[in-house]
N, C-alpha and C. Protein backbone atom coordinates (compact mmCIF):
# COMPACT_ATOMS: atom_id res chain seq x y z
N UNK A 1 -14.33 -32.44 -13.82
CA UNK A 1 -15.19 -33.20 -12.95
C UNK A 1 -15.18 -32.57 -11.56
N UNK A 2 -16.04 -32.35 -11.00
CA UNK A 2 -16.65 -32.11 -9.65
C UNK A 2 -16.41 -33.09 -8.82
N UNK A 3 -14.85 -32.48 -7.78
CA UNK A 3 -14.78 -33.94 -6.64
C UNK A 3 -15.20 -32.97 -5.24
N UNK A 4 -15.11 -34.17 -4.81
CA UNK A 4 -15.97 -33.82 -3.15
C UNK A 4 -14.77 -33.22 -2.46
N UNK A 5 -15.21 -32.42 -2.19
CA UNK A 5 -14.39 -31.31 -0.85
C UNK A 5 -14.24 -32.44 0.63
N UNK A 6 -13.00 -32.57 1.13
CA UNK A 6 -12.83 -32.88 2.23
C UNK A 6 -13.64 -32.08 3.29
N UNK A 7 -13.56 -32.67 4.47
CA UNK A 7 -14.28 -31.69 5.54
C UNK A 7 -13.26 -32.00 6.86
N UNK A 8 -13.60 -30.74 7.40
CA UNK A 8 -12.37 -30.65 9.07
C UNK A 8 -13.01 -32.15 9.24
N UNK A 9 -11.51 -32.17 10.22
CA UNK A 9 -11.49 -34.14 10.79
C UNK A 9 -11.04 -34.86 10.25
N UNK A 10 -11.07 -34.61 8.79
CA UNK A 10 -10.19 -35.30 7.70
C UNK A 10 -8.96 -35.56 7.89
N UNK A 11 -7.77 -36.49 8.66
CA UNK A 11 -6.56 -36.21 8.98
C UNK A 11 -5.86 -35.62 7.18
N UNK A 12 -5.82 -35.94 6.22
CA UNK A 12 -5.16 -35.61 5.35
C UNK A 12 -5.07 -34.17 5.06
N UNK A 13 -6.35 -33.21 5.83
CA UNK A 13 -6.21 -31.96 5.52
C UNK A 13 -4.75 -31.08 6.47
N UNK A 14 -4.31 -32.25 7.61
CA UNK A 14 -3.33 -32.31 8.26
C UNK A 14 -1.63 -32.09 7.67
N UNK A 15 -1.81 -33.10 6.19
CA UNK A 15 -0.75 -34.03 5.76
C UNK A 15 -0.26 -32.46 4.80
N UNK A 16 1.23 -32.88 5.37
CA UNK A 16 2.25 -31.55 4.45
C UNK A 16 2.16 -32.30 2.65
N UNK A 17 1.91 -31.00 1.74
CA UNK A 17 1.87 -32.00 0.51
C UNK A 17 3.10 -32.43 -0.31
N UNK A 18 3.32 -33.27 -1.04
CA UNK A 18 4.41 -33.97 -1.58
C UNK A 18 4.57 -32.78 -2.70
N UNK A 19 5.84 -32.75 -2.72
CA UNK A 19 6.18 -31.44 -4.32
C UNK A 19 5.79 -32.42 -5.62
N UNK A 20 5.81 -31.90 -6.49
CA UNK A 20 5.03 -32.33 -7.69
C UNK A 20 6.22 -32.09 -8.61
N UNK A 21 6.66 -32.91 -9.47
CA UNK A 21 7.65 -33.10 -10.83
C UNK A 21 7.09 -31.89 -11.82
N UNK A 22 8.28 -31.61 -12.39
CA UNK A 22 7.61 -30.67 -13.60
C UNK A 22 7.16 -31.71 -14.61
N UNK A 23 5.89 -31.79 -15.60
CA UNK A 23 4.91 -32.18 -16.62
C UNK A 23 4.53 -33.17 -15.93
N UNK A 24 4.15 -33.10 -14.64
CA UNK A 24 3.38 -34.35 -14.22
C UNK A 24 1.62 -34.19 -14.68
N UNK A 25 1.32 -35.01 -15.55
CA UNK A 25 -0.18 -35.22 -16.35
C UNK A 25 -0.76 -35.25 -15.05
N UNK A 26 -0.84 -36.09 -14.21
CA UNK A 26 -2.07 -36.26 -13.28
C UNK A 26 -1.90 -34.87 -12.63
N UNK A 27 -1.07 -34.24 -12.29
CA UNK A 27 -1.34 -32.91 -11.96
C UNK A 27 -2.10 -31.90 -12.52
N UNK A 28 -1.95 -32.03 -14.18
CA UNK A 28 -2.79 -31.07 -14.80
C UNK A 28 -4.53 -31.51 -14.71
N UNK A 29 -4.77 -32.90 -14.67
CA UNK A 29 -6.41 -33.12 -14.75
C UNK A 29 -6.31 -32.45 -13.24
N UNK A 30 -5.99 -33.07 -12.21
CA UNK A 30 -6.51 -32.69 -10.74
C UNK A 30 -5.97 -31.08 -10.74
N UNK A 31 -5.68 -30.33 -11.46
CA UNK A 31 -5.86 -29.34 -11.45
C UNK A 31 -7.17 -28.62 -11.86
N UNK A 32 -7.10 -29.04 -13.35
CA UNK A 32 -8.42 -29.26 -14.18
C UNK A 32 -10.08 -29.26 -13.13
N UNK A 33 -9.97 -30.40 -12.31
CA UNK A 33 -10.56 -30.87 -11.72
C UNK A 33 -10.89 -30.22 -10.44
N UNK A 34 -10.10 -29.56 -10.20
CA UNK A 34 -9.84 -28.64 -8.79
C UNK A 34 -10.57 -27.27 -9.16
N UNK A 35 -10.07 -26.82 -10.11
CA UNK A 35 -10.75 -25.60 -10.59
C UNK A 35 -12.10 -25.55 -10.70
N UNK A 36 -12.83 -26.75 -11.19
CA UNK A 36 -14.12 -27.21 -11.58
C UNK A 36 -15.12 -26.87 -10.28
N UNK A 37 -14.49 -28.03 -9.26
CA UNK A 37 -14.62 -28.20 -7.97
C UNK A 37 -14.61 -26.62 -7.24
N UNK A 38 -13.59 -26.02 -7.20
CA UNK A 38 -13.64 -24.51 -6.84
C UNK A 38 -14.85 -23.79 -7.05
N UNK A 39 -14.42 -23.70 -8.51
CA UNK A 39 -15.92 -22.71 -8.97
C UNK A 39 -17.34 -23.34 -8.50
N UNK A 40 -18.09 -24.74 -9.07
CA UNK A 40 -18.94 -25.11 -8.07
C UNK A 40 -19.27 -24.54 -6.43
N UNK A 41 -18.14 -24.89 -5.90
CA UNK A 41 -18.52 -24.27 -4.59
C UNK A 41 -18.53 -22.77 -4.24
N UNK A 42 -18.35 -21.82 -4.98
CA UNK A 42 -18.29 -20.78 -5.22
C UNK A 42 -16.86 -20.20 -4.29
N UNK A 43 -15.84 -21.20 -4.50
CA UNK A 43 -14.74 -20.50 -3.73
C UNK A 43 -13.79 -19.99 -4.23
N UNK A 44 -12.67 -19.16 -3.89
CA UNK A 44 -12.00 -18.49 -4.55
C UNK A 44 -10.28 -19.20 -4.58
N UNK A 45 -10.27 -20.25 -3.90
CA UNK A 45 -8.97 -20.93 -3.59
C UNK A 45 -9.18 -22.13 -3.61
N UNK A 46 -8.69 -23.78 -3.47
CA UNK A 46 -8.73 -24.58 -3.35
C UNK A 46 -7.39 -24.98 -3.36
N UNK A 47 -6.78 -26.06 -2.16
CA UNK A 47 -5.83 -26.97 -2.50
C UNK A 47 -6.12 -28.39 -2.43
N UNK A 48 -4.70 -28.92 -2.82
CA UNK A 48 -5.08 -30.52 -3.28
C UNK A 48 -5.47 -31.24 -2.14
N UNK A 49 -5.18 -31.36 -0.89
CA UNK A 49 -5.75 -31.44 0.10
C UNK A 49 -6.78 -31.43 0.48
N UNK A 50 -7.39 -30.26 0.50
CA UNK A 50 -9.24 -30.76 0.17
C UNK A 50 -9.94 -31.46 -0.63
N UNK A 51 -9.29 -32.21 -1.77
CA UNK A 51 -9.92 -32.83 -2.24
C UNK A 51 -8.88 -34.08 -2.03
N UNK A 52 -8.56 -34.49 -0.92
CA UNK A 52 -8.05 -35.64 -0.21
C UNK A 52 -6.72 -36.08 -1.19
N UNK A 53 -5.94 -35.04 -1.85
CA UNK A 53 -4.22 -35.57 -2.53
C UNK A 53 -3.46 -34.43 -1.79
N UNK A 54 -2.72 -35.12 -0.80
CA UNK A 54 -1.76 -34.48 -0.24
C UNK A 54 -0.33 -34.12 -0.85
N UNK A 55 -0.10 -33.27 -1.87
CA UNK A 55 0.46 -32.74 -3.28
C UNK A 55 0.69 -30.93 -2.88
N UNK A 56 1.84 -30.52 -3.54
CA UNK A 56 1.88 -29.11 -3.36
C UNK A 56 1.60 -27.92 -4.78
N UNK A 57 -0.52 -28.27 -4.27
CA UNK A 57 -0.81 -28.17 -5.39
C UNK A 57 -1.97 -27.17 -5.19
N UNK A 58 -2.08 -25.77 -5.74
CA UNK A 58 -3.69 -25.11 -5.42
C UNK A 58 -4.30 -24.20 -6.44
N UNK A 59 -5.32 -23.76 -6.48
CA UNK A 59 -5.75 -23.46 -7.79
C UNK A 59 -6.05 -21.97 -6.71
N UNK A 60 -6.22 -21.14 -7.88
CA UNK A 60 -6.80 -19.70 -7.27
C UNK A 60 -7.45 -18.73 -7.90
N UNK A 61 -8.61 -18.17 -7.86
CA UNK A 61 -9.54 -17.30 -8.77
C UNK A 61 -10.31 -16.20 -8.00
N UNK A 62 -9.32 -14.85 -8.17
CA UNK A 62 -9.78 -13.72 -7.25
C UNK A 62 -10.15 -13.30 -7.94
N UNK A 63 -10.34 -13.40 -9.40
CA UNK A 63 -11.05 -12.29 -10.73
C UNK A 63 -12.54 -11.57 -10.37
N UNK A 64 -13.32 -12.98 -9.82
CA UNK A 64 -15.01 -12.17 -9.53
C UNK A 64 -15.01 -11.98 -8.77
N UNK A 65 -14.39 -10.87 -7.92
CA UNK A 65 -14.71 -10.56 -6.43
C UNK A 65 -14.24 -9.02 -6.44
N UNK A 66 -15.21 -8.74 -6.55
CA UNK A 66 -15.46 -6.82 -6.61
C UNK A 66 -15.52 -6.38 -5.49
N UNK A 67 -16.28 -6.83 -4.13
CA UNK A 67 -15.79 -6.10 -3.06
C UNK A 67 -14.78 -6.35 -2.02
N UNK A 68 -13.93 -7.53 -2.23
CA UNK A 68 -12.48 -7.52 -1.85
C UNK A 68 -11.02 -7.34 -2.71
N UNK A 69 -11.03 -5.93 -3.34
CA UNK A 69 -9.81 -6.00 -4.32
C UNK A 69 -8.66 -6.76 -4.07
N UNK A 70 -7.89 -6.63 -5.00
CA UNK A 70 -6.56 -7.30 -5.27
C UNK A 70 -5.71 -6.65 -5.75
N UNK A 71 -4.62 -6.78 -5.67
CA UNK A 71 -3.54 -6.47 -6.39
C UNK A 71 -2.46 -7.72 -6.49
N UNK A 72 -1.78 -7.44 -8.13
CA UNK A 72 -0.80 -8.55 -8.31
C UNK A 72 0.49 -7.68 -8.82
N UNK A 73 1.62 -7.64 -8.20
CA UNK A 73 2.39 -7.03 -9.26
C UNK A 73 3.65 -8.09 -9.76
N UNK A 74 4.26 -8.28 -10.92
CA UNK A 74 5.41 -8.72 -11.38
C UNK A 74 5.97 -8.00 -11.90
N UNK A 75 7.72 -8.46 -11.07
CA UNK A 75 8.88 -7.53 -11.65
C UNK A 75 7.92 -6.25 -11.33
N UNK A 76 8.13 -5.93 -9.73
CA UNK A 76 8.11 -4.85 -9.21
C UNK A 76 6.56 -3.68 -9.66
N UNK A 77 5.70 -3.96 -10.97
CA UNK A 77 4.92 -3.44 -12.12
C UNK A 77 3.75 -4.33 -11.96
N UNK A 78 2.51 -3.61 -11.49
CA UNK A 78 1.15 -3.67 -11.26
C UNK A 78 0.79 -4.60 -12.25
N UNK A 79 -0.04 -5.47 -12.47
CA UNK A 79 -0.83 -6.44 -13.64
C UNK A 79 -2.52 -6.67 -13.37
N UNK A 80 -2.56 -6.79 -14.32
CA UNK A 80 -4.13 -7.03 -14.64
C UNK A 80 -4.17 -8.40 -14.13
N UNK A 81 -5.37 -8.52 -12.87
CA UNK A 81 -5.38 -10.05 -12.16
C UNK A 81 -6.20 -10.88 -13.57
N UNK A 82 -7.09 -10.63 -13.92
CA UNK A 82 -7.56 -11.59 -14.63
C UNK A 82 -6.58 -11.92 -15.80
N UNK A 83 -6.00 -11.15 -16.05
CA UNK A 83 -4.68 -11.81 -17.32
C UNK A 83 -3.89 -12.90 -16.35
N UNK A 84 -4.21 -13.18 -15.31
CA UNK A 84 -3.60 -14.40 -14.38
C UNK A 84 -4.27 -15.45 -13.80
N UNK A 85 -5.76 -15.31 -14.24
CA UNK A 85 -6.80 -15.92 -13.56
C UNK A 85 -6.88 -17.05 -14.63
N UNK A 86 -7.55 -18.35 -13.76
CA UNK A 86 -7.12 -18.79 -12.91
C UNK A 86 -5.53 -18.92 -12.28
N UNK A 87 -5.26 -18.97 -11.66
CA UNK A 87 -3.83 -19.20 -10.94
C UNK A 87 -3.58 -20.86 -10.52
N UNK A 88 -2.89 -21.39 -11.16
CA UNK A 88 -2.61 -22.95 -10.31
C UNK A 88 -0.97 -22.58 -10.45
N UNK A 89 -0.71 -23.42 -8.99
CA UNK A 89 0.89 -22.86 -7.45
C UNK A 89 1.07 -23.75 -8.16
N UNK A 90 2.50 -24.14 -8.30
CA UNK A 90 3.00 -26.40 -8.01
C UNK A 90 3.95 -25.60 -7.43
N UNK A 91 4.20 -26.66 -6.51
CA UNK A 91 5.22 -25.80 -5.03
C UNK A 91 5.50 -25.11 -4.89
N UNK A 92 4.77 -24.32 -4.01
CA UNK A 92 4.82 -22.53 -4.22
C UNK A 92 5.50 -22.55 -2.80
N UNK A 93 5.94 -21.29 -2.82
CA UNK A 93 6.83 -20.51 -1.58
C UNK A 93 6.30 -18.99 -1.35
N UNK A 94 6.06 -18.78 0.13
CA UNK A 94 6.43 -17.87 -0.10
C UNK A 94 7.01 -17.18 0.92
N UNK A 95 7.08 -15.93 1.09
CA UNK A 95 7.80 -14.80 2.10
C UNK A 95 6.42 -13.71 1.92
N UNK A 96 6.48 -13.47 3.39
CA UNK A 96 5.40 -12.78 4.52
C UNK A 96 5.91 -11.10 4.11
N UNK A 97 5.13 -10.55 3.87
CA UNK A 97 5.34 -8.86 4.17
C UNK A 97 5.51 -8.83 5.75
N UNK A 98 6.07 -7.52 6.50
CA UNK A 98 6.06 -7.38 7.75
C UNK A 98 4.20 -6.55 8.15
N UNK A 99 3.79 -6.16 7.61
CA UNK A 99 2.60 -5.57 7.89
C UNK A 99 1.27 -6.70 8.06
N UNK A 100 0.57 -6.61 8.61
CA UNK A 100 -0.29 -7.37 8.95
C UNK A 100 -1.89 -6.45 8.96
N UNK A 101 -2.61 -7.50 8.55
CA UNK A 101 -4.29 -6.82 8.94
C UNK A 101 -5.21 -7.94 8.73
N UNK A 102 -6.13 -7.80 9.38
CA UNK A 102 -7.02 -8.93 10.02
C UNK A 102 -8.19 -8.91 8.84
N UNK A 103 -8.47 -9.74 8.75
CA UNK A 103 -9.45 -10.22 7.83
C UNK A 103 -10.48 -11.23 7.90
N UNK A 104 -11.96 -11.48 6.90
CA UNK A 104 -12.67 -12.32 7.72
C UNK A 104 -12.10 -13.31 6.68
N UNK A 105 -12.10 -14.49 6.81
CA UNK A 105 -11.44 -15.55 6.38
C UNK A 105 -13.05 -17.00 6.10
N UNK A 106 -13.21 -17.71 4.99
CA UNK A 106 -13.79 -18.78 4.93
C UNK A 106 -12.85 -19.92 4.22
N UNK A 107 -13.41 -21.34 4.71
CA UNK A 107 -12.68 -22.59 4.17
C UNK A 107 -13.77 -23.28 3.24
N UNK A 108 -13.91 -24.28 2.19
CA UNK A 108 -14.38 -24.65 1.60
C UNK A 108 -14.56 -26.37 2.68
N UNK A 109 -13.43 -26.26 3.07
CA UNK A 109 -13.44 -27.79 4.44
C UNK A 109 -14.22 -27.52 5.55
N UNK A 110 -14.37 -26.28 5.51
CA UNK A 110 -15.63 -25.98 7.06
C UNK A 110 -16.80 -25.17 6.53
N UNK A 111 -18.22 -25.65 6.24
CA UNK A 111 -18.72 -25.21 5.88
C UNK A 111 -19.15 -24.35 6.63
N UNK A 112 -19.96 -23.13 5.98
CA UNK A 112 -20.56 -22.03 6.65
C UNK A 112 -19.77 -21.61 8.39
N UNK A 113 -18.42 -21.69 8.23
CA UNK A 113 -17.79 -21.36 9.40
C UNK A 113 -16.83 -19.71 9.15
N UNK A 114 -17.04 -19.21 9.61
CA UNK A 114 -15.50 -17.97 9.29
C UNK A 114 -15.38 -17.28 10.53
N UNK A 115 -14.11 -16.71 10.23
CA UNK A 115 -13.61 -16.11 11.50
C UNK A 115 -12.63 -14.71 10.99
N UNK A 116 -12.37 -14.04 11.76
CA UNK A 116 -11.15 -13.18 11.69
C UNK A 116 -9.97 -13.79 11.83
N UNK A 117 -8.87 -13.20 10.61
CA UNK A 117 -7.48 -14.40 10.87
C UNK A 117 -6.31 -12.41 10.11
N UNK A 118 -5.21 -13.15 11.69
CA UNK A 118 -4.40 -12.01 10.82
C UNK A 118 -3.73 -12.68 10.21
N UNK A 119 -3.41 -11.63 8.82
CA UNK A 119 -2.58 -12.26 7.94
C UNK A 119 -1.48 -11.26 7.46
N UNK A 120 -0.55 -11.32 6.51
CA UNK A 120 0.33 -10.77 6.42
C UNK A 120 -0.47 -9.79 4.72
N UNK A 121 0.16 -8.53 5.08
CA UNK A 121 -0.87 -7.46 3.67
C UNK A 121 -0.79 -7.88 2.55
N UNK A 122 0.89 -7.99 2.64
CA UNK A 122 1.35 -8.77 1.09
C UNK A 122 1.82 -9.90 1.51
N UNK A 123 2.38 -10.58 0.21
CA UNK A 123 3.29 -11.64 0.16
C UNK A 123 4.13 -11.51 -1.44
N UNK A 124 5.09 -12.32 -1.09
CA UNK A 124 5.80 -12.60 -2.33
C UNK A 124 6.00 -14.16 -2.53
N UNK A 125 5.31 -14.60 -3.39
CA UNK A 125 5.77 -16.23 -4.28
C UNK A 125 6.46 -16.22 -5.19
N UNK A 126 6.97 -17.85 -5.12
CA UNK A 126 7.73 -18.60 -5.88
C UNK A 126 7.18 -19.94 -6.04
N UNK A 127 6.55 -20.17 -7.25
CA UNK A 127 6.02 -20.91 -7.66
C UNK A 127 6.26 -21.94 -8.93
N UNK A 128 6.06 -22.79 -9.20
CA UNK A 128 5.85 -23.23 -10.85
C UNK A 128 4.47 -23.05 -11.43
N UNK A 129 4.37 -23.06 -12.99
CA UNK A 129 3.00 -23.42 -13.31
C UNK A 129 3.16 -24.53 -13.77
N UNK A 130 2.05 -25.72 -14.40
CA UNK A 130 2.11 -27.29 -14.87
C UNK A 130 3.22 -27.58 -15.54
N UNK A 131 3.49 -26.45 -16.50
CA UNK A 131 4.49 -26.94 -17.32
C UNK A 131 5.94 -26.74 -16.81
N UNK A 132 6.36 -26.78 -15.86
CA UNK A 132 7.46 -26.20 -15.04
C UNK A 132 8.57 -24.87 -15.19
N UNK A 133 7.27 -24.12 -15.71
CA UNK A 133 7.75 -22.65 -15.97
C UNK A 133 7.91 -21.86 -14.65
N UNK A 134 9.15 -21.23 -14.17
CA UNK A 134 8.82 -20.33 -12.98
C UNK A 134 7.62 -19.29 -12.89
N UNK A 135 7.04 -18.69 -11.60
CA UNK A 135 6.59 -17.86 -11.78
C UNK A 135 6.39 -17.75 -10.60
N UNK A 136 6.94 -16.17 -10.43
CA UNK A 136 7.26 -15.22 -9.36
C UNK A 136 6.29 -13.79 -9.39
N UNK A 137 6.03 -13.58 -8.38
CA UNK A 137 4.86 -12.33 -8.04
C UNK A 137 4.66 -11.87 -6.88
N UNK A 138 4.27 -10.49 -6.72
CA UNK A 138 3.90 -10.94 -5.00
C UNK A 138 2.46 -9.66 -5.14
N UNK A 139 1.92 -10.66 -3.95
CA UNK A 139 0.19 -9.97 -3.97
C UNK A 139 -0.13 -8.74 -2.55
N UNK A 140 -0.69 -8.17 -3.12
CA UNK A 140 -1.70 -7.74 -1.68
C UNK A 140 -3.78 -7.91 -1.96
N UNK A 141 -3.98 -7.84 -0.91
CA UNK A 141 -5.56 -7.84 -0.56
C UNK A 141 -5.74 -8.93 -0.59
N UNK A 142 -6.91 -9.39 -1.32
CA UNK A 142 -7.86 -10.85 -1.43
C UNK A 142 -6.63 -11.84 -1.93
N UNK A 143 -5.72 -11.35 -3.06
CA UNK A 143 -5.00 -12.50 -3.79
C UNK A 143 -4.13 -12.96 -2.48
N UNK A 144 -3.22 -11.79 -1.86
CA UNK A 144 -2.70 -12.14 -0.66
C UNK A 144 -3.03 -13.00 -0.02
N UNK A 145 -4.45 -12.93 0.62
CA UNK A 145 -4.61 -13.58 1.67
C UNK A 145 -5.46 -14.90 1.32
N UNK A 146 -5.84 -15.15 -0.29
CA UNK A 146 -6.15 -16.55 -0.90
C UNK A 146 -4.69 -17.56 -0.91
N UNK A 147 -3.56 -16.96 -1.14
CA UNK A 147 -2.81 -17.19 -1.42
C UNK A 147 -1.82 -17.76 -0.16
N UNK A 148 -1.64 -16.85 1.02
CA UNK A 148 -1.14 -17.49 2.40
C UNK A 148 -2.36 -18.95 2.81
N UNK A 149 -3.50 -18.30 2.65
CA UNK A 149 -4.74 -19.52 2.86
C UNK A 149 -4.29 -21.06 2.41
N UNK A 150 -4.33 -21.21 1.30
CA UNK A 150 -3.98 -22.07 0.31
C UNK A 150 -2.84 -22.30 0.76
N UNK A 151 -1.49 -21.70 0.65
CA UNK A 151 0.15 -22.63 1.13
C UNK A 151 -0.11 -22.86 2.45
N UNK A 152 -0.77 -22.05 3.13
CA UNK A 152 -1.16 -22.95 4.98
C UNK A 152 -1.66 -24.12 4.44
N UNK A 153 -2.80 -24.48 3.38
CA UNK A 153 -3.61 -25.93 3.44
C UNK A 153 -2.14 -27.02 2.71
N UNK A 154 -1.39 -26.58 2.32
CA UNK A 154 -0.27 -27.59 1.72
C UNK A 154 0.60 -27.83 2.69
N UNK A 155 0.61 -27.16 3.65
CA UNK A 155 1.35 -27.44 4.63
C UNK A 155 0.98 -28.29 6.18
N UNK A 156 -0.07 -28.06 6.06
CA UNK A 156 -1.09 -28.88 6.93
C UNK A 156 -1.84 -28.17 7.71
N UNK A 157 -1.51 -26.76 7.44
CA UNK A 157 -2.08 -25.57 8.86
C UNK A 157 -3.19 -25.39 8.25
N UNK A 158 -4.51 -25.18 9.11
CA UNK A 158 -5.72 -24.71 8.56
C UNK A 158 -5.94 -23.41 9.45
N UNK A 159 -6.98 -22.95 8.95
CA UNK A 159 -7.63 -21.44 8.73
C UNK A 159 -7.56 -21.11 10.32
N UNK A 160 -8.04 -22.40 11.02
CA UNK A 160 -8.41 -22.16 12.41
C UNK A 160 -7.36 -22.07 13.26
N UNK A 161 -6.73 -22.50 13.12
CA UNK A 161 -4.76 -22.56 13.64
C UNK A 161 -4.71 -21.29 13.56
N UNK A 162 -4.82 -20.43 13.04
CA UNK A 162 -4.93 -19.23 12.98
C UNK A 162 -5.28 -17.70 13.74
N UNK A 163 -6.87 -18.61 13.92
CA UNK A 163 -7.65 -17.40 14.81
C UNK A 163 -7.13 -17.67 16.38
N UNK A 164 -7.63 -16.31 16.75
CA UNK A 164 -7.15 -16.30 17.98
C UNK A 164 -7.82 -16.75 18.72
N UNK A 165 -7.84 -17.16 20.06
CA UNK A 165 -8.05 -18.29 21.33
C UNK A 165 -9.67 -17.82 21.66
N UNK A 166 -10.03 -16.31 21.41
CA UNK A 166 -11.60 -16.20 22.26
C UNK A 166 -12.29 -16.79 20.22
N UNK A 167 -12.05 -16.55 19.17
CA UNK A 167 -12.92 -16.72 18.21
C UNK A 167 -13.14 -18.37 17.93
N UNK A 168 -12.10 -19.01 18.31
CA UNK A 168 -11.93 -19.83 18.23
C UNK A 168 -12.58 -20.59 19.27
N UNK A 169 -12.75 -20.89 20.65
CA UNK A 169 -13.38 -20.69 21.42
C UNK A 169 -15.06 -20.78 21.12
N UNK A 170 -15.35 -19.59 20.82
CA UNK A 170 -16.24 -19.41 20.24
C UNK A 170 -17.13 -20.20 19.10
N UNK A 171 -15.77 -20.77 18.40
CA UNK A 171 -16.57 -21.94 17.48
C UNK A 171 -16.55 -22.95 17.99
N UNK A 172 -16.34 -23.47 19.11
CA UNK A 172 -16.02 -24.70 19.47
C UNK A 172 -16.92 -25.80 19.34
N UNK A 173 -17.72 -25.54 19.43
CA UNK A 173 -19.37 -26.48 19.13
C UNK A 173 -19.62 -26.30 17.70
N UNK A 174 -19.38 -25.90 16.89
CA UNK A 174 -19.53 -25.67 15.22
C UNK A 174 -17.65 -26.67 15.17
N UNK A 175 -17.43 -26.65 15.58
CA UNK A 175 -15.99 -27.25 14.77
C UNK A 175 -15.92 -28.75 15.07
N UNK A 176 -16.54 -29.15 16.51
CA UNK A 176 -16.78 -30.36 17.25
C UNK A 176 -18.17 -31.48 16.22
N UNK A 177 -18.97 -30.43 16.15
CA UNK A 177 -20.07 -31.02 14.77
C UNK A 177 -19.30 -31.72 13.36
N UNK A 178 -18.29 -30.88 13.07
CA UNK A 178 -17.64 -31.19 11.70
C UNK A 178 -16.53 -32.48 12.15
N UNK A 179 -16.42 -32.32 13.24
CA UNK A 179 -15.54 -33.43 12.96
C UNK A 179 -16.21 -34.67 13.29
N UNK A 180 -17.23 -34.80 14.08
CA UNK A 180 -18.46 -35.67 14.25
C UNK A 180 -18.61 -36.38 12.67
N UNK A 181 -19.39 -35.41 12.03
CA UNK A 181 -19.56 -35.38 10.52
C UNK A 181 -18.63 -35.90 9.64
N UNK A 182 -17.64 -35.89 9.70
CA UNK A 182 -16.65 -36.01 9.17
C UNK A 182 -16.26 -37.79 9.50
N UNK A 183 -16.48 -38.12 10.48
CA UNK A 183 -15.90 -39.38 11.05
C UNK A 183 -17.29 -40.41 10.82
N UNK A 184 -18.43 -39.60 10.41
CA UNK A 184 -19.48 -40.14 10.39
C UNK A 184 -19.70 -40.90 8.61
């Protein structure tokens, strides 16, 4: 089922999410459900948060995206992303590479808004999947930076927390609308 995307202003897109039990059922539909919701909007990430459950919970699908590659490797050894696609976190962790590079960044909570956001090249997670199987990996490119995206939205940080003071700035009248909207 197709649920409605939160929008900036939303305090819950604020709210750090609650960790999730291993075989928790309502996790797997609102996963289910999240994914649905994702693809509809044509996005490549979603957390539970945008769709207003503050849960440490996000779905992720870098498979169709040909002009921002990816890389995934486990146990140190390169993998085929779509043998991982979709991706759903339940309390994921992770640790920052030291290298950094700037990227243009979109939210599914701010429509038609993006900005440049630095982010870290790689990362390494620690995650569960539904069934409370570990699963450990660490990304660079698009998965990377879907992936810091997404544990910022479980944590309460959004995209814009991010950019720096003139881009940001810059949106200030596009971000002031959404929260108008939002309260409306």
């Amino acid at each position: 089922m197709v649920l409605e995307i939160v929008k900036y202003g939303n305090p819950v897109l604020r709210a750090k999410g609650l960790e999730i039990s291993d075989g928790d059922e309502r996790a797997r539909k609102l996963a289910d459900d999240m994914l649905e919701t994702m693809r509809a909007a044509n996005g490549v990430g979603l957390a539970a948060q945008q769709i207003g459950v503050p849960i440490q919970l996000a779905v992720i699908d870098v498979s169709g995206v040909e002009d921002r590659p990816s890389e995934m490797l486990v146990d140190g050894k390169s993998v085929s992303i779509g043998a991982f696609m979709p991706m759903i976190l339940v309390n994921p962790v992770i640790e920052l590479g030291k290298e950094t590079e700037e990227g243009v960044e979109g939210c599914l909570s701010f429509p038609e808004l993006n900005g440049d956001i630095v982010r870290a090249a790689s990362v390494k997670v620690k995650a569960k999947t539904l069934d409370g199987s570990p699963l450990e990996f660490e990304a660079r490119g698009l998965l990377s930076r879907a992936v810091q995206h997404e544990v910022d939205h479980l944590n309460g940080i959004l995209f814009i927390d991010r950019m720096n003071s003139a881009v940001r700035t810059s949106l200030a009248g596009k971000l002031k609308r959404l929260q108008k909207q939002a309260r409306a």
